[in-house]
PDB file of N, CA and C in Angstrom:
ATOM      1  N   UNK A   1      40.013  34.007  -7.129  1.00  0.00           N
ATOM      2  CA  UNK A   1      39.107  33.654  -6.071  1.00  0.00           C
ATOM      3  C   UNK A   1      38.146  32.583  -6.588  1.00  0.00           C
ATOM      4  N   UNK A   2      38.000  31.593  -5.902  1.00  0.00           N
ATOM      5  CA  UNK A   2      37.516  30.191  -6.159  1.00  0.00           C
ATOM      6  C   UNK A   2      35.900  30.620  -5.939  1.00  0.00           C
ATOM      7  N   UNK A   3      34.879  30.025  -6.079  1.00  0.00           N
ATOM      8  CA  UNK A   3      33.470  30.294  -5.866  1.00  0.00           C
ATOM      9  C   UNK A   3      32.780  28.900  -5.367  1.00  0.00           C
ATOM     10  N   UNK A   4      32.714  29.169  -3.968  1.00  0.00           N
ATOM     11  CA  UNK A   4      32.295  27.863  -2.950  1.00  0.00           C
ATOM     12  C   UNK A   4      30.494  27.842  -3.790  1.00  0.00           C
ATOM     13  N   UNK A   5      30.532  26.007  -4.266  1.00  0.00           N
ATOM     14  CA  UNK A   5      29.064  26.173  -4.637  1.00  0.00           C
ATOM     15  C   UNK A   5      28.130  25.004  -3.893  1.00  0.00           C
ATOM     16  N   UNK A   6      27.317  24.911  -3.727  1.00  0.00           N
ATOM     17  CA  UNK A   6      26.443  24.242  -2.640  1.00  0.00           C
ATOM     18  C   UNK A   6      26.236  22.514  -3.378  1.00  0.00           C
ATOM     19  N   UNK A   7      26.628  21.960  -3.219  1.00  0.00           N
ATOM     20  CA  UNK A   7      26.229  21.470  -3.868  1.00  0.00           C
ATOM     21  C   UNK A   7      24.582  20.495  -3.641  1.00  0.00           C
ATOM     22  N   UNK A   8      24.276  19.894  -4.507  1.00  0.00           N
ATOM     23  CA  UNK A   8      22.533  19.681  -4.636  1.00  0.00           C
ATOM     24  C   UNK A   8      22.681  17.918  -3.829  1.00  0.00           C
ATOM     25  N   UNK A   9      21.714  17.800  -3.045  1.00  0.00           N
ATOM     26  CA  UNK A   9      21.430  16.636  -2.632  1.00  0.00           C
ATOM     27  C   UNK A   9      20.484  15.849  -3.212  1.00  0.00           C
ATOM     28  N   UNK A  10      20.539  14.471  -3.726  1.00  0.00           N
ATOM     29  CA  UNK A  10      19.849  14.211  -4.031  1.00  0.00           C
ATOM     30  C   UNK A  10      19.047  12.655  -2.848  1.00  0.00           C
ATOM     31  N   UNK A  11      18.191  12.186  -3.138  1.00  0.00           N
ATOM     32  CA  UNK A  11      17.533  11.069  -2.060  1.00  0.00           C
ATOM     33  C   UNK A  11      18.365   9.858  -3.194  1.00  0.00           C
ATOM     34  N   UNK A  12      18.701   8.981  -2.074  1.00  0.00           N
ATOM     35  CA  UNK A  12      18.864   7.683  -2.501  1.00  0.00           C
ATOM     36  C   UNK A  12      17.607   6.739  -2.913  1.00  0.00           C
ATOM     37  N   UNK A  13      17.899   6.150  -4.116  1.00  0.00           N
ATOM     38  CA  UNK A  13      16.466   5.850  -4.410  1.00  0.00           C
ATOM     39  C   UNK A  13      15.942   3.927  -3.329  1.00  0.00           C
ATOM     40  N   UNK A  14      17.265   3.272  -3.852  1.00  0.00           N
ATOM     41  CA  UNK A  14      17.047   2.625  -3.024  1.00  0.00           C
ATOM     42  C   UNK A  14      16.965   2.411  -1.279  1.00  0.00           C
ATOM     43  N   UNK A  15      17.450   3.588  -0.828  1.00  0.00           N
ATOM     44  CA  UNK A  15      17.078   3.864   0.402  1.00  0.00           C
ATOM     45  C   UNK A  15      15.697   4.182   0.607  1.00  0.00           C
ATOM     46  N   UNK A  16      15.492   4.842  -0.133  1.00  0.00           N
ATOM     47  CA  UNK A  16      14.230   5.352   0.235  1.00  0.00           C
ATOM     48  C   UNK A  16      13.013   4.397   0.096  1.00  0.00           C
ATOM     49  N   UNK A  17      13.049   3.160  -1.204  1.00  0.00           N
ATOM     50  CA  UNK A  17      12.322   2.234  -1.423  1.00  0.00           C
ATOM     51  C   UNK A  17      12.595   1.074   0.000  1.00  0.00           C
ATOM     52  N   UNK A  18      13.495   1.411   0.664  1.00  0.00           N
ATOM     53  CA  UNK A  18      14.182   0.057   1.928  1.00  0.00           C
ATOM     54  C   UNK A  18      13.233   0.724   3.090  1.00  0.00           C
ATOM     55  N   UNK A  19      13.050   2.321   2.503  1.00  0.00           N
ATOM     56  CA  UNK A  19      12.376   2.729   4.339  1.00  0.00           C
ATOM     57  C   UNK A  19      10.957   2.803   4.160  1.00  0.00           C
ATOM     58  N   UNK A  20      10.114   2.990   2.873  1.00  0.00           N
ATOM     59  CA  UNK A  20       9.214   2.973   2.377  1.00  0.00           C
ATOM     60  C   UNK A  20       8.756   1.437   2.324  1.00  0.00           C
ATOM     61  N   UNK A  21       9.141   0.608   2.499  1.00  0.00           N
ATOM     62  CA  UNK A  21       8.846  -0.788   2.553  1.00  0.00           C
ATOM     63  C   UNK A  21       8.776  -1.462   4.055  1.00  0.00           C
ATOM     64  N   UNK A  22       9.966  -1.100   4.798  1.00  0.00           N
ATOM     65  CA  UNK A  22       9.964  -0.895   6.122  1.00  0.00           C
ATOM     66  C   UNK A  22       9.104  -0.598   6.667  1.00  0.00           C
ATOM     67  N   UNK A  23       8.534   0.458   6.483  1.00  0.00           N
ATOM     68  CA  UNK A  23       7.469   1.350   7.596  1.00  0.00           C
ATOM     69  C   UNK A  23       6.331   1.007   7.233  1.00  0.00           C
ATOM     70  N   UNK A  24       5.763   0.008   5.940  1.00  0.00           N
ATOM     71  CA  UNK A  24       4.371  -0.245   5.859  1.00  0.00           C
ATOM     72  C   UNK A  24       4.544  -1.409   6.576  1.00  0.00           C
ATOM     73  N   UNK A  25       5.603  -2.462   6.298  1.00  0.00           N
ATOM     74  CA  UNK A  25       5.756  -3.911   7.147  1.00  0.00           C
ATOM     75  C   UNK A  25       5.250  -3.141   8.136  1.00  0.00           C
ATOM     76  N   UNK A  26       5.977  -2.911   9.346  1.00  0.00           N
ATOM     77  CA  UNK A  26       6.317  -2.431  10.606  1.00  0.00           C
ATOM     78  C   UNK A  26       4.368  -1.711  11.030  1.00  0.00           C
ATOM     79  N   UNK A  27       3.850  -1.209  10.290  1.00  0.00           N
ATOM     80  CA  UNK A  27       2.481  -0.150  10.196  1.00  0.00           C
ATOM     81  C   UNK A  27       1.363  -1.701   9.950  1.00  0.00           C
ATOM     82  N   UNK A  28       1.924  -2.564   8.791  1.00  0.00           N
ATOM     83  CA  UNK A  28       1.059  -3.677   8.933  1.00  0.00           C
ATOM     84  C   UNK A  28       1.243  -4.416   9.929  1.00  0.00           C
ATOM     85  N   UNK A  29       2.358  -4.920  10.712  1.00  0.00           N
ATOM     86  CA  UNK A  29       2.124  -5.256  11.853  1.00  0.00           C
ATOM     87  C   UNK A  29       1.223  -4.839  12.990  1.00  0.00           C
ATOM     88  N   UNK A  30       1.422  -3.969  13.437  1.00  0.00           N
ATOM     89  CA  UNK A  30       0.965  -3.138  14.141  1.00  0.00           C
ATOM     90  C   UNK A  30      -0.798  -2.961  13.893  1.00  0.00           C
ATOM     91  N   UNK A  31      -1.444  -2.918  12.628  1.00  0.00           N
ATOM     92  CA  UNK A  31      -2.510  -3.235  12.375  1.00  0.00           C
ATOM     93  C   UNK A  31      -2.926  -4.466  12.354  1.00  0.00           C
ATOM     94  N   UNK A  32      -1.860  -5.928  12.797  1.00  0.00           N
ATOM     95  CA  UNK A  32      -2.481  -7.228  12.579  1.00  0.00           C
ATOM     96  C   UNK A  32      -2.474  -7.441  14.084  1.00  0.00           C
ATOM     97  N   UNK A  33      -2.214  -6.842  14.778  1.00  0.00           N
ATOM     98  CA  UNK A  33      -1.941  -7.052  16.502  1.00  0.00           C
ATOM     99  C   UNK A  33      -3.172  -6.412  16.875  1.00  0.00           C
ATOM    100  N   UNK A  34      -3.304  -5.104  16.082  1.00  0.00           N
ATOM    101  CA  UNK A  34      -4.431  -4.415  16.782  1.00  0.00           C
ATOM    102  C   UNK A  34      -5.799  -5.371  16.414  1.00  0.00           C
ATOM    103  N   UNK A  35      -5.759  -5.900  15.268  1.00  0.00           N
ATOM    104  CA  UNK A  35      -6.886  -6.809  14.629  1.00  0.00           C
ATOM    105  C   UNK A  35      -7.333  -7.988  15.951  1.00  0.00           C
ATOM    106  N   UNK A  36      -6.114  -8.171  16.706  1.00  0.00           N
ATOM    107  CA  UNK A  36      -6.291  -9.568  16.868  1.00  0.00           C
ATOM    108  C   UNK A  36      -6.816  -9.474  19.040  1.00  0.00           C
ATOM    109  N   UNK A  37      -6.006  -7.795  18.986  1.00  0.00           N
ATOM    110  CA  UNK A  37      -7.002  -7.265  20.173  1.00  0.00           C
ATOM    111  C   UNK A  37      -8.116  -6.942  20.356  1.00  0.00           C
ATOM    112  N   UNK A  38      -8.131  -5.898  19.485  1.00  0.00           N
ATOM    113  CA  UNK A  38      -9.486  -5.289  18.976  1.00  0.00           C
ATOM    114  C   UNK A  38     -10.565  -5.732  18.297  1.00  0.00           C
ATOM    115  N   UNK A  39     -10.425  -6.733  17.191  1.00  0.00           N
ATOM    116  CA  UNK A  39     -11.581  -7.421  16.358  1.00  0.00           C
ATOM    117  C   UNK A  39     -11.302  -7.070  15.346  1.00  0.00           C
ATOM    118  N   UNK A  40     -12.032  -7.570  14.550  1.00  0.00           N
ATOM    119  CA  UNK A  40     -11.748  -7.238  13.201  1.00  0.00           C
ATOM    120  C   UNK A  40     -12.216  -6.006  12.170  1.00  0.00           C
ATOM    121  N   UNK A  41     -13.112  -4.955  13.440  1.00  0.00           N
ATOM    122  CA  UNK A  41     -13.968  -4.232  13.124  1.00  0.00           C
ATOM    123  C   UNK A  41     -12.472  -2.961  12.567  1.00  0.00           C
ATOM    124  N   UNK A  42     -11.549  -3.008  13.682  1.00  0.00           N
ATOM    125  CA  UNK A  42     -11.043  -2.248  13.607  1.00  0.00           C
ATOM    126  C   UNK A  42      -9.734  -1.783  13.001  1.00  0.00           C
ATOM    127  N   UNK A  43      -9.766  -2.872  11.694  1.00  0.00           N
ATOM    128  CA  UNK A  43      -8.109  -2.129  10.862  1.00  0.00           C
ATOM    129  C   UNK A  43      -8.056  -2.884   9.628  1.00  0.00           C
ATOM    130  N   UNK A  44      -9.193  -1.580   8.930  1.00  0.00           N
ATOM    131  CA  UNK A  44      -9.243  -1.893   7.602  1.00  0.00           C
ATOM    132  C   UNK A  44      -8.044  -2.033   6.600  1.00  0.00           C
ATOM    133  N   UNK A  45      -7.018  -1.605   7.071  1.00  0.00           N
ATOM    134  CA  UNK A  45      -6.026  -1.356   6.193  1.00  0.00           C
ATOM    135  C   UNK A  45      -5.751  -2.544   5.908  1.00  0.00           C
ATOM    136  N   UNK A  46      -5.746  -3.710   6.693  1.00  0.00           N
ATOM    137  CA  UNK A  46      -5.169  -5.107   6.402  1.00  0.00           C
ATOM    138  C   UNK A  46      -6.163  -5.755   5.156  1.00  0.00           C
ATOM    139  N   UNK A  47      -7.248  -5.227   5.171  1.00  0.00           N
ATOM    140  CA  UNK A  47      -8.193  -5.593   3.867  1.00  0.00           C
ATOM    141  C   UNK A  47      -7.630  -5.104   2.517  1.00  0.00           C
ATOM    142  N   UNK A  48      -7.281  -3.647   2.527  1.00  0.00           N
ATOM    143  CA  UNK A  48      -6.237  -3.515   1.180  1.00  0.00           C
ATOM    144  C   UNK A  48      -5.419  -4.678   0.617  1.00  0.00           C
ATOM    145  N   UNK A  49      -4.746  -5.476   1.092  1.00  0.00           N
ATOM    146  CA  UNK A  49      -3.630  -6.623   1.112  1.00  0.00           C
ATOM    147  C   UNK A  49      -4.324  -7.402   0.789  1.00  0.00           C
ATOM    148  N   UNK A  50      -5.578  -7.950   1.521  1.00  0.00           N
ATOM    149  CA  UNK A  50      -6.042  -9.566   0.941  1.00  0.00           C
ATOM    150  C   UNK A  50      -7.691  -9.587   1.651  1.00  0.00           C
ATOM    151  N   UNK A  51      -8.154 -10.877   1.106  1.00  0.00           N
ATOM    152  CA  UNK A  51      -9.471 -10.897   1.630  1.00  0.00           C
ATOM    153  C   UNK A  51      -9.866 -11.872   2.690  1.00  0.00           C
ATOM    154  N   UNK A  52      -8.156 -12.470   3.369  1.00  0.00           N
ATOM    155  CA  UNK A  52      -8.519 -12.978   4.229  1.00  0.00           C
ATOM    156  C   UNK A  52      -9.201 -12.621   5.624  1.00  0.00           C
ATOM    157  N   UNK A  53      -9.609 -13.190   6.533  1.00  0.00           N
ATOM    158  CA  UNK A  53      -9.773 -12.580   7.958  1.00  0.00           C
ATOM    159  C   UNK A  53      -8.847 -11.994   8.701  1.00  0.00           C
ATOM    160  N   UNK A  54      -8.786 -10.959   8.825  1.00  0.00           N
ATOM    161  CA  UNK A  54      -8.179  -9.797   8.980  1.00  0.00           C
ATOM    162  C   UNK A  54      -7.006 -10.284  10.464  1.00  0.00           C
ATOM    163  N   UNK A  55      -7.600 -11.269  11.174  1.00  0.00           N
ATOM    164  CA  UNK A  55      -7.014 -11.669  12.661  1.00  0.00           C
ATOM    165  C   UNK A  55      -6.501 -13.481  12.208  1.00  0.00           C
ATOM    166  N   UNK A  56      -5.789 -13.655  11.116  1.00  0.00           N
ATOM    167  CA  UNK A  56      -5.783 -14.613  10.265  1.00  0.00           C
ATOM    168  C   UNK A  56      -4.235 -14.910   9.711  1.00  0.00           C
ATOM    169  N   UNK A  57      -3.411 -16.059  10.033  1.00  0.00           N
ATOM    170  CA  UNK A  57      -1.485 -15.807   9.776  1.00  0.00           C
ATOM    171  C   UNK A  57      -1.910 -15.354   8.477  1.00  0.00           C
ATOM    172  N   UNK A  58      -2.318 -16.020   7.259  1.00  0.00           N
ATOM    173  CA  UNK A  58      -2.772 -15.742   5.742  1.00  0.00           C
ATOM    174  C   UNK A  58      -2.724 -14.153   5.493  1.00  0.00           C
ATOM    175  N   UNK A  59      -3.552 -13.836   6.280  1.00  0.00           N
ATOM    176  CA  UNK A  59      -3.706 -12.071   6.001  1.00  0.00           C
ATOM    177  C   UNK A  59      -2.003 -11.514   6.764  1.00  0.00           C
ATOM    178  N   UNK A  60      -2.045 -11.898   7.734  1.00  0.00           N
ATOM    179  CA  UNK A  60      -0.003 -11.296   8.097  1.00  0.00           C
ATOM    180  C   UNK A  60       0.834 -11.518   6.671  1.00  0.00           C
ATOM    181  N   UNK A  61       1.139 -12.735   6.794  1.00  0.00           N
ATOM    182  CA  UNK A  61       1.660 -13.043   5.528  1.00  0.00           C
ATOM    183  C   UNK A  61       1.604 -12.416   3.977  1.00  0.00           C
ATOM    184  N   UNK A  62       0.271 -12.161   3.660  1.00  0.00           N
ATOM    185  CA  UNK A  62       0.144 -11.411   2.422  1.00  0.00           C
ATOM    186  C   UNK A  62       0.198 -10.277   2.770  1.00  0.00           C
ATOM    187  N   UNK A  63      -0.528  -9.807   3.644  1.00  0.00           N
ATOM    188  CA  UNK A  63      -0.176  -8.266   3.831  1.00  0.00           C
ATOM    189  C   UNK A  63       1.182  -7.973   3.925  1.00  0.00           C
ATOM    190  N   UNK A  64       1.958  -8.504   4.720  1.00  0.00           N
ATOM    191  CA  UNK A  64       3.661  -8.193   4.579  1.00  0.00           C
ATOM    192  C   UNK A  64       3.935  -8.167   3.536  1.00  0.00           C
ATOM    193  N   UNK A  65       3.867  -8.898   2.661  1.00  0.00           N
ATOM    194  CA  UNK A  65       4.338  -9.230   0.844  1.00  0.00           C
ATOM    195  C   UNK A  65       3.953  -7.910   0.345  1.00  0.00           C
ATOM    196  N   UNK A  66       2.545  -7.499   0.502  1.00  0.00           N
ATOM    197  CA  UNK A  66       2.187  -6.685  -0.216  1.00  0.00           C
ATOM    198  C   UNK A  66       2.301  -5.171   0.128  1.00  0.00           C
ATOM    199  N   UNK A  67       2.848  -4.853   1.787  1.00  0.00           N
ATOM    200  CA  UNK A  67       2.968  -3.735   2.156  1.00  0.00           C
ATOM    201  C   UNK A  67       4.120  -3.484   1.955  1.00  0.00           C
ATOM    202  N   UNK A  68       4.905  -4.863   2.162  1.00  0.00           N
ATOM    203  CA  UNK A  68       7.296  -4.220   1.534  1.00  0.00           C
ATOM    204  C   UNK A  68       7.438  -3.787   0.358  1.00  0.00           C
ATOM    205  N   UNK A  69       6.117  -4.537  -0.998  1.00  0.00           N
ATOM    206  CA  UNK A  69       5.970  -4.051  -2.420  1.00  0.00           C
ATOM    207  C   UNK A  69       5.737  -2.642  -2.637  1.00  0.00           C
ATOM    208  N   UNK A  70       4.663  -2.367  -1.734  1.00  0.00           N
ATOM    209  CA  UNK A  70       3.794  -1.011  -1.881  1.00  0.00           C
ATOM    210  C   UNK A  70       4.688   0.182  -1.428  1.00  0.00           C
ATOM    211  N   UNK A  71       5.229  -0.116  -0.326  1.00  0.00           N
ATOM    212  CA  UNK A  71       5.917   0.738   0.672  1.00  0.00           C
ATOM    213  C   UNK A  71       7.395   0.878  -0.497  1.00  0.00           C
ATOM    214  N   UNK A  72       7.725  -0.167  -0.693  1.00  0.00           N
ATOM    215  CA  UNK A  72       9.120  -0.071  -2.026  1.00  0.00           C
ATOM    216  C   UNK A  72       8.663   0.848  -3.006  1.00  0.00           C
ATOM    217  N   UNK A  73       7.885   0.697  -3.655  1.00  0.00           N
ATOM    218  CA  UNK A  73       7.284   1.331  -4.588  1.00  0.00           C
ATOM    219  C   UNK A  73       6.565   2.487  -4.423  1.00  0.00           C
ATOM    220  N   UNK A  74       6.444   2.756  -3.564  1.00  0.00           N
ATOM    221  CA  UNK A  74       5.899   4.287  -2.954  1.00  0.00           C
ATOM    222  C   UNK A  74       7.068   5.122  -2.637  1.00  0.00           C
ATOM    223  N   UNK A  75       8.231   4.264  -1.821  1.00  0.00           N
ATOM    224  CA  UNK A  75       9.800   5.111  -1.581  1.00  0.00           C
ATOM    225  C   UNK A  75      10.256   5.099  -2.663  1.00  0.00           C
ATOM    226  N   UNK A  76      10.341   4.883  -3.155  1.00  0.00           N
ATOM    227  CA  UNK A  76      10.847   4.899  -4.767  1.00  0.00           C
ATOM    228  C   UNK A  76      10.754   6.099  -5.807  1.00  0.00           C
ATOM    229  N   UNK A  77       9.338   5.806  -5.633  1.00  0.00           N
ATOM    230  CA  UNK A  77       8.429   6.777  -6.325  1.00  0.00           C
ATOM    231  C   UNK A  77       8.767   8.365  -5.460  1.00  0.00           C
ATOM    232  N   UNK A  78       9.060   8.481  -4.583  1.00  0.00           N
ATOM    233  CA  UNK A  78       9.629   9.834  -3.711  1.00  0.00           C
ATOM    234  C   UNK A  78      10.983  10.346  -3.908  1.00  0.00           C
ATOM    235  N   UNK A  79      11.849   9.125  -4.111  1.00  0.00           N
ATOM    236  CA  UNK A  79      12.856   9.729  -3.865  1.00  0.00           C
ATOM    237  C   UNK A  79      13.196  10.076  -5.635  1.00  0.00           C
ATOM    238  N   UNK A  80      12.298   9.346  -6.591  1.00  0.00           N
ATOM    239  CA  UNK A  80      12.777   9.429  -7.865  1.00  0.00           C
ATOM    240  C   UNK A  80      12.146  10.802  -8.414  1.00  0.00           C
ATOM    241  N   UNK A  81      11.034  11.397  -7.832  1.00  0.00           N
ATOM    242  CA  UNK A  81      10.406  12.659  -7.541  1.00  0.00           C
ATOM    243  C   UNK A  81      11.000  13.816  -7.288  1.00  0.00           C
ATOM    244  N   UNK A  82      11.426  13.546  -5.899  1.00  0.00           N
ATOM    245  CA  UNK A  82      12.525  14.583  -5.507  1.00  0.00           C
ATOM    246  C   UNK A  82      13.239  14.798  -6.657  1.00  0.00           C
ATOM    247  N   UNK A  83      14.112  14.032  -6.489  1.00  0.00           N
ATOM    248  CA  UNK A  83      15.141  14.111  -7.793  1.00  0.00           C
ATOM    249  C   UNK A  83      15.142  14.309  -9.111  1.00  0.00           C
ATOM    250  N   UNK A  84      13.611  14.683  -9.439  1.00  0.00           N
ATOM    251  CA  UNK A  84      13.553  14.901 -10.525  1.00  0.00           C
ATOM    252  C   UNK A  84      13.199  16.275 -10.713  1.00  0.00           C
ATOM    253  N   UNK A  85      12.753  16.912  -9.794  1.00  0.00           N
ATOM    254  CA  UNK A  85      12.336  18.454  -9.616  1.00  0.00           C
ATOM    255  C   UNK A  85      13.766  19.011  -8.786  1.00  0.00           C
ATOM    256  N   UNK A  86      14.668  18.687  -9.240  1.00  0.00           N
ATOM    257  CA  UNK A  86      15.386  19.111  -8.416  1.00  0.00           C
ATOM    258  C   UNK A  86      16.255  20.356  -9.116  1.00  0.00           C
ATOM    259  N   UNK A  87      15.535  20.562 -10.067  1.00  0.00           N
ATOM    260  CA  UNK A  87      15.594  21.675 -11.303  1.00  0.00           C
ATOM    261  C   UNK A  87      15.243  23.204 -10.328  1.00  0.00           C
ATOM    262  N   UNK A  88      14.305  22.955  -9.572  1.00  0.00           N
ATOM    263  CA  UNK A  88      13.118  23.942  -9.025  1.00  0.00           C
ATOM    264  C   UNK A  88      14.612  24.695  -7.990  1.00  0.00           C
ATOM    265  N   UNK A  89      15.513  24.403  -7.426  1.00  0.00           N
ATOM    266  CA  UNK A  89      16.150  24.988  -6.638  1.00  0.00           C
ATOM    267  C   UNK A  89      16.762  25.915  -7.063  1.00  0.00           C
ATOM    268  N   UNK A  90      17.242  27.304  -6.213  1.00  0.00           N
ATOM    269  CA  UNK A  90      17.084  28.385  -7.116  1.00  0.00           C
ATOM    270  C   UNK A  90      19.067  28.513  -7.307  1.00  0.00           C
ATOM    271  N   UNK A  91      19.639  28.582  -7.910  1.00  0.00           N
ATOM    272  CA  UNK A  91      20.702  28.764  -7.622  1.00  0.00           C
ATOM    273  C   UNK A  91      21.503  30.452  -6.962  1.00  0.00           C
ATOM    274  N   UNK A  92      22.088  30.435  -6.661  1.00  0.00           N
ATOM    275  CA  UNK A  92      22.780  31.146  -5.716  1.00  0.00           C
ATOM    276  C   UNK A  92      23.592  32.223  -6.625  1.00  0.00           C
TER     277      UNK A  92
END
């Protein structure tokens, strides 16, 4: 009798750095639109990125650069995490 075993999943690392890079672009957008409705009072996050004027192409531009870096490097950092505690699962 054979013994069916589960096997362990792990995260793709570069996936996870592609969606983690993705979703800050996509999140900095979304904060350079609101900048440019709203004023500048209202989306500090684009100040993390640069010290341009927040309702400014300069600040889009760097902020994109710097949110696909961050967001890469933050998915990265998760999925290489996961996968490294992946000790913790209890076996069967």
């Amino acid at each position: 009798m054979t013994t069916a075993s589960t096997p362990r999943s792990s995260l793709s690392v570069i996936r996870c750095a592609v969606a983690g890079a993705l979703s800050l672009v996509v999140l900095m957008i979304i904060c350079w639109i609101g900048a440019l409705v709203a004023g500048q009072q209202s989306h500090a996050y684009i100040s993390i990125f640069t010290t341009a004027a927040v309702d400014s192409t300069t600040a889009l531009t760097q902020g994109l650069a710097w949110s696909a870096v961050f967001g890469a490097v933050s998915g990265a950092l998760v999925a290489l995490t996961y996968n490294g505690v992946a000790f913790l699962d209890r076996r069967r």
